[in-house]
PDB file of N, CA and C in Angstrom:
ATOM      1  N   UNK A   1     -40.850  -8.320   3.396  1.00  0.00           N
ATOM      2  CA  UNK A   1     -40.126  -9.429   3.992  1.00  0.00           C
ATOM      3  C   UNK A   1     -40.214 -10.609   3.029  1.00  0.00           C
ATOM      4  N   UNK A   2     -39.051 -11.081   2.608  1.00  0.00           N
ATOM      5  CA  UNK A   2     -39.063 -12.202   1.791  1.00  0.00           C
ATOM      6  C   UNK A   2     -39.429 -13.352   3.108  1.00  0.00           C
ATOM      7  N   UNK A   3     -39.907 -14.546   2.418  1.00  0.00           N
ATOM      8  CA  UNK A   3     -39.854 -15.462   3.543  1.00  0.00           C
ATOM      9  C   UNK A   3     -39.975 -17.305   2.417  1.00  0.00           C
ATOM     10  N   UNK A   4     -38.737 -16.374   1.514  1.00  0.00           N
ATOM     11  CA  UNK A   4     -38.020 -18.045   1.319  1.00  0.00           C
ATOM     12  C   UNK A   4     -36.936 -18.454   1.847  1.00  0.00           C
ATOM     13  N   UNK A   5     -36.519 -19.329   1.969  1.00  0.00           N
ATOM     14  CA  UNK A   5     -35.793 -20.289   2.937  1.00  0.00           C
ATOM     15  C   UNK A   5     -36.198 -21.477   3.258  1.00  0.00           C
ATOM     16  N   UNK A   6     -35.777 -21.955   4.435  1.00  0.00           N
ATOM     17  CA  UNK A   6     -36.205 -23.400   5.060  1.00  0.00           C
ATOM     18  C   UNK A   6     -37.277 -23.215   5.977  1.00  0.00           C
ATOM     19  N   UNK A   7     -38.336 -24.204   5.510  1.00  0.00           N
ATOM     20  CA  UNK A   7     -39.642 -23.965   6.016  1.00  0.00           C
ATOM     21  C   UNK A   7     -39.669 -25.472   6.895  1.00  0.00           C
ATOM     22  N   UNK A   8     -40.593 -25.723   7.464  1.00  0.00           N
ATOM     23  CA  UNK A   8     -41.008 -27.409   8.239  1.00  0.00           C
ATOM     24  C   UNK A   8     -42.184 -27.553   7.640  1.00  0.00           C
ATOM     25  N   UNK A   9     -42.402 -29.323   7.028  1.00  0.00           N
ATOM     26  CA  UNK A   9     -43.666 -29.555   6.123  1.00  0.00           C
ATOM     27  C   UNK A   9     -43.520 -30.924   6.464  1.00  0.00           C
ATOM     28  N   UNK A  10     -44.638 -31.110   6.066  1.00  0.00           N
ATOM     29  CA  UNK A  10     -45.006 -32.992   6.501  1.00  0.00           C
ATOM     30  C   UNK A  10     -46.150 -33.076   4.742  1.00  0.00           C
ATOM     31  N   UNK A  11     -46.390 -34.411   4.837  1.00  0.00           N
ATOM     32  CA  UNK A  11     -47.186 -35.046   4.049  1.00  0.00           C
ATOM     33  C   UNK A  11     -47.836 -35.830   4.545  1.00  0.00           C
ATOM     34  N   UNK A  12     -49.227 -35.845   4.394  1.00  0.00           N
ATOM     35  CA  UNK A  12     -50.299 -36.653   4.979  1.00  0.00           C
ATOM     36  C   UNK A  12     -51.271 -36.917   3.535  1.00  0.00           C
ATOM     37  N   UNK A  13     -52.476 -37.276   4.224  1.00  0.00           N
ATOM     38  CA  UNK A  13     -53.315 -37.546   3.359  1.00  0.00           C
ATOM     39  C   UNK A  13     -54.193 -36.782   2.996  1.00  0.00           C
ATOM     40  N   UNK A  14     -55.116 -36.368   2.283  1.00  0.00           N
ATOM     41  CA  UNK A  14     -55.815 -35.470   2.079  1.00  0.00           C
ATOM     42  C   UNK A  14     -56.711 -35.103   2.937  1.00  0.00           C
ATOM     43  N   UNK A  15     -57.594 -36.353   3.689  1.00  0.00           N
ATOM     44  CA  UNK A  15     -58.448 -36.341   4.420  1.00  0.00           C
ATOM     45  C   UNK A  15     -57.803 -35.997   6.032  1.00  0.00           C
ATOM     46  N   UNK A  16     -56.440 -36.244   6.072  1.00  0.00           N
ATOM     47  CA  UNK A  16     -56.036 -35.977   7.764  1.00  0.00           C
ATOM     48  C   UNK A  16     -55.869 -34.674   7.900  1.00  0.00           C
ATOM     49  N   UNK A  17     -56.099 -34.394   9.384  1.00  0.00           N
ATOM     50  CA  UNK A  17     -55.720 -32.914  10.074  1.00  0.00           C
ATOM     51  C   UNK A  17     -54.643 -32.805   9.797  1.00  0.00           C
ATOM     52  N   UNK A  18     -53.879 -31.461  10.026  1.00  0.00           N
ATOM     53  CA  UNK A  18     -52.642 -30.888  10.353  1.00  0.00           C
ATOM     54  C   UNK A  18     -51.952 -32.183  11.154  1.00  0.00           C
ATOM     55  N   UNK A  19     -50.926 -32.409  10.951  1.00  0.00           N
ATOM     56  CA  UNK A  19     -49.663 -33.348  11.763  1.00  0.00           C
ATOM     57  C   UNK A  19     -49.425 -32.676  13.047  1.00  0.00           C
ATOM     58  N   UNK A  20     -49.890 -32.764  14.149  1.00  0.00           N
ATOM     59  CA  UNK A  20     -48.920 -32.485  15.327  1.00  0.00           C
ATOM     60  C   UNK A  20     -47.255 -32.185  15.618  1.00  0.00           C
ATOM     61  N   UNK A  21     -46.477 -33.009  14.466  1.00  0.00           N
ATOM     62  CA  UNK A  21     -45.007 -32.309  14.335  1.00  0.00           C
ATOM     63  C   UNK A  21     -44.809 -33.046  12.920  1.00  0.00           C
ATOM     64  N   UNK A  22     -44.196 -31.899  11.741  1.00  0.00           N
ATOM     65  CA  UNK A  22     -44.035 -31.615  10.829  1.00  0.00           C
ATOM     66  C   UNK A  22     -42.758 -32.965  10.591  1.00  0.00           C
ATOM     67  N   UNK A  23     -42.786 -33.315   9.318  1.00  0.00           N
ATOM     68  CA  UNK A  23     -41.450 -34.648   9.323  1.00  0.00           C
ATOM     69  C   UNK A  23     -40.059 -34.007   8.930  1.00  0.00           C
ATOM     70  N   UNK A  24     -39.745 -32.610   8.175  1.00  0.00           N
ATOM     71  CA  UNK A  24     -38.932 -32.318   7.654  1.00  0.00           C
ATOM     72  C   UNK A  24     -38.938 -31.255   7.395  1.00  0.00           C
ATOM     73  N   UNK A  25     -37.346 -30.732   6.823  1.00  0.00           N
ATOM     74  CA  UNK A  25     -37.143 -29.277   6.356  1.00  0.00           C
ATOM     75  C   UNK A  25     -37.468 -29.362   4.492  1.00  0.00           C
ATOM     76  N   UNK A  26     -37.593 -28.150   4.383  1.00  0.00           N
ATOM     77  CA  UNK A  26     -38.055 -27.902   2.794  1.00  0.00           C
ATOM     78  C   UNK A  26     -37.486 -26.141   2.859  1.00  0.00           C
ATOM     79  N   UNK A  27     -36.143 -26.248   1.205  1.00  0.00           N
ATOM     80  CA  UNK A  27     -35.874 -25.082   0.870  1.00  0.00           C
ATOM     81  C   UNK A  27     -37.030 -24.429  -0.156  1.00  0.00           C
ATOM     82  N   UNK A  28     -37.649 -23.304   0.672  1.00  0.00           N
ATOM     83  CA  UNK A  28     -38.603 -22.979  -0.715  1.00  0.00           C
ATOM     84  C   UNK A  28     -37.770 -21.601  -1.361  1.00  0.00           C
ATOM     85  N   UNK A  29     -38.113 -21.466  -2.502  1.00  0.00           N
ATOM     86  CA  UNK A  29     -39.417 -21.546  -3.324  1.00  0.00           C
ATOM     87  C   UNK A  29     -39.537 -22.597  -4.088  1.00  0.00           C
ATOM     88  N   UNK A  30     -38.650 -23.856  -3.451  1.00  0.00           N
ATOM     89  CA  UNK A  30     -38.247 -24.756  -4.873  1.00  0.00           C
ATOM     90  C   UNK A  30     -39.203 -25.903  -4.266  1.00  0.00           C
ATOM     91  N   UNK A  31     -39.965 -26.861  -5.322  1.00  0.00           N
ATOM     92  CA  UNK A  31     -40.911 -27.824  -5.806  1.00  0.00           C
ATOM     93  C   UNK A  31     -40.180 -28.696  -4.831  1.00  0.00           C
ATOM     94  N   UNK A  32     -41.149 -29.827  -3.953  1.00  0.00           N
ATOM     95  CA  UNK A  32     -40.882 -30.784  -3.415  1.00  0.00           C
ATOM     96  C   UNK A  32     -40.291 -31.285  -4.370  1.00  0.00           C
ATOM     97  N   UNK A  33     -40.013 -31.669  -5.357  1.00  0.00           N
ATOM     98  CA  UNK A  33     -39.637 -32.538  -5.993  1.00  0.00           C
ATOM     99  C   UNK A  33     -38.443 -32.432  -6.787  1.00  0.00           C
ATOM    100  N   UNK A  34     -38.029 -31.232  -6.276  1.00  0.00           N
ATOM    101  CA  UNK A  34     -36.690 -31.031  -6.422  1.00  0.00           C
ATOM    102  C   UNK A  34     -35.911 -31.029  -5.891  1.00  0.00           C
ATOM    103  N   UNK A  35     -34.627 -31.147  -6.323  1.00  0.00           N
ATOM    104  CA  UNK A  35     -33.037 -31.801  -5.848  1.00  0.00           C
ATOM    105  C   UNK A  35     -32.685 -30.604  -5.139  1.00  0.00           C
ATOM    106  N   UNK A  36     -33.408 -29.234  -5.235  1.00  0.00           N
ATOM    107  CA  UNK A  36     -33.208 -28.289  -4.829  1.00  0.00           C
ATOM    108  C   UNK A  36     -33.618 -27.596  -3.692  1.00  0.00           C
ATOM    109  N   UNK A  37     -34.527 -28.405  -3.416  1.00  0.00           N
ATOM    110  CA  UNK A  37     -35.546 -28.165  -2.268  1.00  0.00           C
ATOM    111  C   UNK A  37     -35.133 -29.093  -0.663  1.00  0.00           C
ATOM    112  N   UNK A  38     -34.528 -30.227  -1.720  1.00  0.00           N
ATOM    113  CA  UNK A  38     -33.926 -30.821  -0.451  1.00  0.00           C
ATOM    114  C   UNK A  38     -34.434 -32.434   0.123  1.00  0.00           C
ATOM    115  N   UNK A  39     -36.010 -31.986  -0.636  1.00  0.00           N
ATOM    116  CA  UNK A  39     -37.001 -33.459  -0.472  1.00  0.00           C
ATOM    117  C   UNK A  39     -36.904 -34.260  -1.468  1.00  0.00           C
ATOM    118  N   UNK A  40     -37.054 -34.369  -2.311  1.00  0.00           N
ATOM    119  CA  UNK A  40     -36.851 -34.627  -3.728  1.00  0.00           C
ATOM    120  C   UNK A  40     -38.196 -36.361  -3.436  1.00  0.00           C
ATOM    121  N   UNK A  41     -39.424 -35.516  -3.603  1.00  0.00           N
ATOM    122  CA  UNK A  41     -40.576 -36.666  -3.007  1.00  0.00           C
ATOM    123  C   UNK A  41     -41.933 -36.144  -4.093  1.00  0.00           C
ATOM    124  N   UNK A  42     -42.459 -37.258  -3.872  1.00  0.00           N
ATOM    125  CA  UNK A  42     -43.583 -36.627  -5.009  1.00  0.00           C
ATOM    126  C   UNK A  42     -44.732 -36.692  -4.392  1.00  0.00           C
ATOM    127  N   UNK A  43     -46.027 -36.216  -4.339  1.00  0.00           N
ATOM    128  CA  UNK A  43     -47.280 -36.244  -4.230  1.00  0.00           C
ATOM    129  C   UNK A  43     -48.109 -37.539  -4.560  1.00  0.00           C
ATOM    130  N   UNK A  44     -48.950 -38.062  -4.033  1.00  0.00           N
ATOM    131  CA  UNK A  44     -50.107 -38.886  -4.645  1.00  0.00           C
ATOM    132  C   UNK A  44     -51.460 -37.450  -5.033  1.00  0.00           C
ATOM    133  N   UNK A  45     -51.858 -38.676  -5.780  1.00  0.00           N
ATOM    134  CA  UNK A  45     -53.878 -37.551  -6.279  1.00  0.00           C
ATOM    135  C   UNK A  45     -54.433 -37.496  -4.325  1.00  0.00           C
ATOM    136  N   UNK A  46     -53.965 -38.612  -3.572  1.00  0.00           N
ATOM    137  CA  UNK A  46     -54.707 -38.338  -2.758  1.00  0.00           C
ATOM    138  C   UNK A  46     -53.965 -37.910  -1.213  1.00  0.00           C
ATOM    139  N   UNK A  47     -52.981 -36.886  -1.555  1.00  0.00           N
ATOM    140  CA  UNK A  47     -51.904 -36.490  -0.331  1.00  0.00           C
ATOM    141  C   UNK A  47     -51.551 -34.715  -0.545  1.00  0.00           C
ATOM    142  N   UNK A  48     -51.161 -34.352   0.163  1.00  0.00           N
ATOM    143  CA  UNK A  48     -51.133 -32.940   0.796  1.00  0.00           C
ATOM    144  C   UNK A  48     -49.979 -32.782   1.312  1.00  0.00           C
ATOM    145  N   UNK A  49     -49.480 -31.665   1.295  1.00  0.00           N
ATOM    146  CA  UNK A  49     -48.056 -30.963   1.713  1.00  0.00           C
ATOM    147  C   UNK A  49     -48.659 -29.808   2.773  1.00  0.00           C
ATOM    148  N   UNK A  50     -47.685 -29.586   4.274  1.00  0.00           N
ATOM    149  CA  UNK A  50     -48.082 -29.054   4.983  1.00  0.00           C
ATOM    150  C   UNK A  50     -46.736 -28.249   5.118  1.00  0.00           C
ATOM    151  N   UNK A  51     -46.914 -26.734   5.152  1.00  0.00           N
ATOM    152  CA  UNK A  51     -45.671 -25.630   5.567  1.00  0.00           C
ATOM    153  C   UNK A  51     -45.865 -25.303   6.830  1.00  0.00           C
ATOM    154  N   UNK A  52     -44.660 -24.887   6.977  1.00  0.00           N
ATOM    155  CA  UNK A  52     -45.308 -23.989   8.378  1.00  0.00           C
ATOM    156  C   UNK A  52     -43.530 -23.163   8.528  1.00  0.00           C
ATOM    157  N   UNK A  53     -44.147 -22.078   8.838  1.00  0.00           N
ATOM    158  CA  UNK A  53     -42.570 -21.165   9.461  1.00  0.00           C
ATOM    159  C   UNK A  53     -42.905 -20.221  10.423  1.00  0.00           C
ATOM    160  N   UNK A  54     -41.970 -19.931  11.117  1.00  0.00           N
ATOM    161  CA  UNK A  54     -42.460 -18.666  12.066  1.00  0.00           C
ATOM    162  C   UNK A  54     -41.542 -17.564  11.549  1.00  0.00           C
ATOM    163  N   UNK A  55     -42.401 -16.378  11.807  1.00  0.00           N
ATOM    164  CA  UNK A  55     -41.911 -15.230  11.236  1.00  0.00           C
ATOM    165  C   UNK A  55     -41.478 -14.473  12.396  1.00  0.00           C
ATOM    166  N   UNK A  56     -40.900 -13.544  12.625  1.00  0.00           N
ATOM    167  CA  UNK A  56     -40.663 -12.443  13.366  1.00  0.00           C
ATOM    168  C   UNK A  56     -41.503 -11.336  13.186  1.00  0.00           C
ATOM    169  N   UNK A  57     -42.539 -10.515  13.377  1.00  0.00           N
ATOM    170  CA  UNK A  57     -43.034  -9.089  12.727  1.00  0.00           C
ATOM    171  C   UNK A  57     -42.244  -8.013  13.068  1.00  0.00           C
ATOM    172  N   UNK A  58     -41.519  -7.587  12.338  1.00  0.00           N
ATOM    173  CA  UNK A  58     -41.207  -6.150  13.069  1.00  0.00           C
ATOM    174  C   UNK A  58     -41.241  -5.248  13.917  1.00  0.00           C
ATOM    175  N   UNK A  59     -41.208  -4.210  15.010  1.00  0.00           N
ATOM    176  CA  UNK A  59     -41.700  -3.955  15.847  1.00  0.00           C
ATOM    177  C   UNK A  59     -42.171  -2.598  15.177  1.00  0.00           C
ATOM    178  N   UNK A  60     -41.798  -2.142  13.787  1.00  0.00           N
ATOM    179  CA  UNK A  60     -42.072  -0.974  13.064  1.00  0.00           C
ATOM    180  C   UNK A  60     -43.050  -1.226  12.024  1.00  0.00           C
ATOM    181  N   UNK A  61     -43.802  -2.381  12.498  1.00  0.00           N
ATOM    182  CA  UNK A  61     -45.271  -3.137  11.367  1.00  0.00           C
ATOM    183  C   UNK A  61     -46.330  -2.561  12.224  1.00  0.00           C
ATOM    184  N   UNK A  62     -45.888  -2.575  13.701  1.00  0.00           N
ATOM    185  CA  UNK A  62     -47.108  -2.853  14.803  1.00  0.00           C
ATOM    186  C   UNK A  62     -47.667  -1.804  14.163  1.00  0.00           C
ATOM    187  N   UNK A  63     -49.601  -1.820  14.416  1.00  0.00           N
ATOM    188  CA  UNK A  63     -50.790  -1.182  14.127  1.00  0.00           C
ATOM    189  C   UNK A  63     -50.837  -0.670  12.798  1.00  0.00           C
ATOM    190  N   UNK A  64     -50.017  -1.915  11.546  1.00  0.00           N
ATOM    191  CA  UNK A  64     -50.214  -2.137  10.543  1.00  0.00           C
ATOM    192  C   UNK A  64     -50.686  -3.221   9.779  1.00  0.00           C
ATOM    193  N   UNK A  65     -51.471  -3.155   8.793  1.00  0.00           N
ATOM    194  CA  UNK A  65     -52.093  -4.152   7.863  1.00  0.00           C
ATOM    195  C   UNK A  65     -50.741  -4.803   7.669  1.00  0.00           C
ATOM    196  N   UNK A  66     -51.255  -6.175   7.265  1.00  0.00           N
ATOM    197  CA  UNK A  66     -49.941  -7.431   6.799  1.00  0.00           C
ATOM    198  C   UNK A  66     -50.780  -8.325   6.056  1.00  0.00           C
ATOM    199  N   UNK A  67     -50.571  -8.263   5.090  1.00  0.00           N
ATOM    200  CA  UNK A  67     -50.700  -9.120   3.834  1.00  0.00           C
ATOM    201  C   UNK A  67     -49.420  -9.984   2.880  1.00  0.00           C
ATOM    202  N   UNK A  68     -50.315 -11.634   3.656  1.00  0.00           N
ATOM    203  CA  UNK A  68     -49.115 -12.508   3.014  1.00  0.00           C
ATOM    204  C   UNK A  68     -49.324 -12.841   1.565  1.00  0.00           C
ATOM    205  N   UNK A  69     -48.478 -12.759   0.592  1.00  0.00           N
ATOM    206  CA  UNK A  69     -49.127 -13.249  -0.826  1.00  0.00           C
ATOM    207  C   UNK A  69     -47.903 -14.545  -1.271  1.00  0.00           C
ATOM    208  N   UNK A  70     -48.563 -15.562  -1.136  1.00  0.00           N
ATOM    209  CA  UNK A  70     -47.906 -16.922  -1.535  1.00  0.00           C
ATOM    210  C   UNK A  70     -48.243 -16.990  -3.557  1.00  0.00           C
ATOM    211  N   UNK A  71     -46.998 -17.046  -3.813  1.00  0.00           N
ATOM    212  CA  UNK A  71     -47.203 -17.146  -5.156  1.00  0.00           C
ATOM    213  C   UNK A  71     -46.754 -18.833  -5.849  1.00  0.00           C
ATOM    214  N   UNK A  72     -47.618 -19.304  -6.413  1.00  0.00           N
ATOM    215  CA  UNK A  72     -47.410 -20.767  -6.899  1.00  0.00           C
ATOM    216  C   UNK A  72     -47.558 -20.950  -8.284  1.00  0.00           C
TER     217      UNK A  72
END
């Protein structure tokens, strides 16, 4: 299962929890900071990017191993 597309992500600070609701959409696999991605926003040394997507599992996965591999 590919699972690029439009994801929901927020930016906080390094030190805060998870956001309760995410600020925006993000096309991945492409860099916040691209024109391509949609955000076109940059990072501080002291801030964090949060994803989140929901997947569907298959119903032909059930009582199978699932291994996600995020490549960066």
């Amino acid at each position: 299962m590919n699972l690029n597309g439009v994801w929901s992500y927020s930016i906080t600070g390094k030190e805060d929890l998870k956001p309760e609701k995410l600020e925006g959409k993000i096309l991945v696999p492409f860099p916040l900071e691209s024109s391509l991605s949609g955000v076109m926003k940059y990072l501080t040394q002291d801030q964090v990017i949060w994803y989140e997507k929901e997947i569907t599992i298959p119903k032909d996965w059930n009582d199978k191993k699932i291994l996600l591999h995020f490549g960066g």
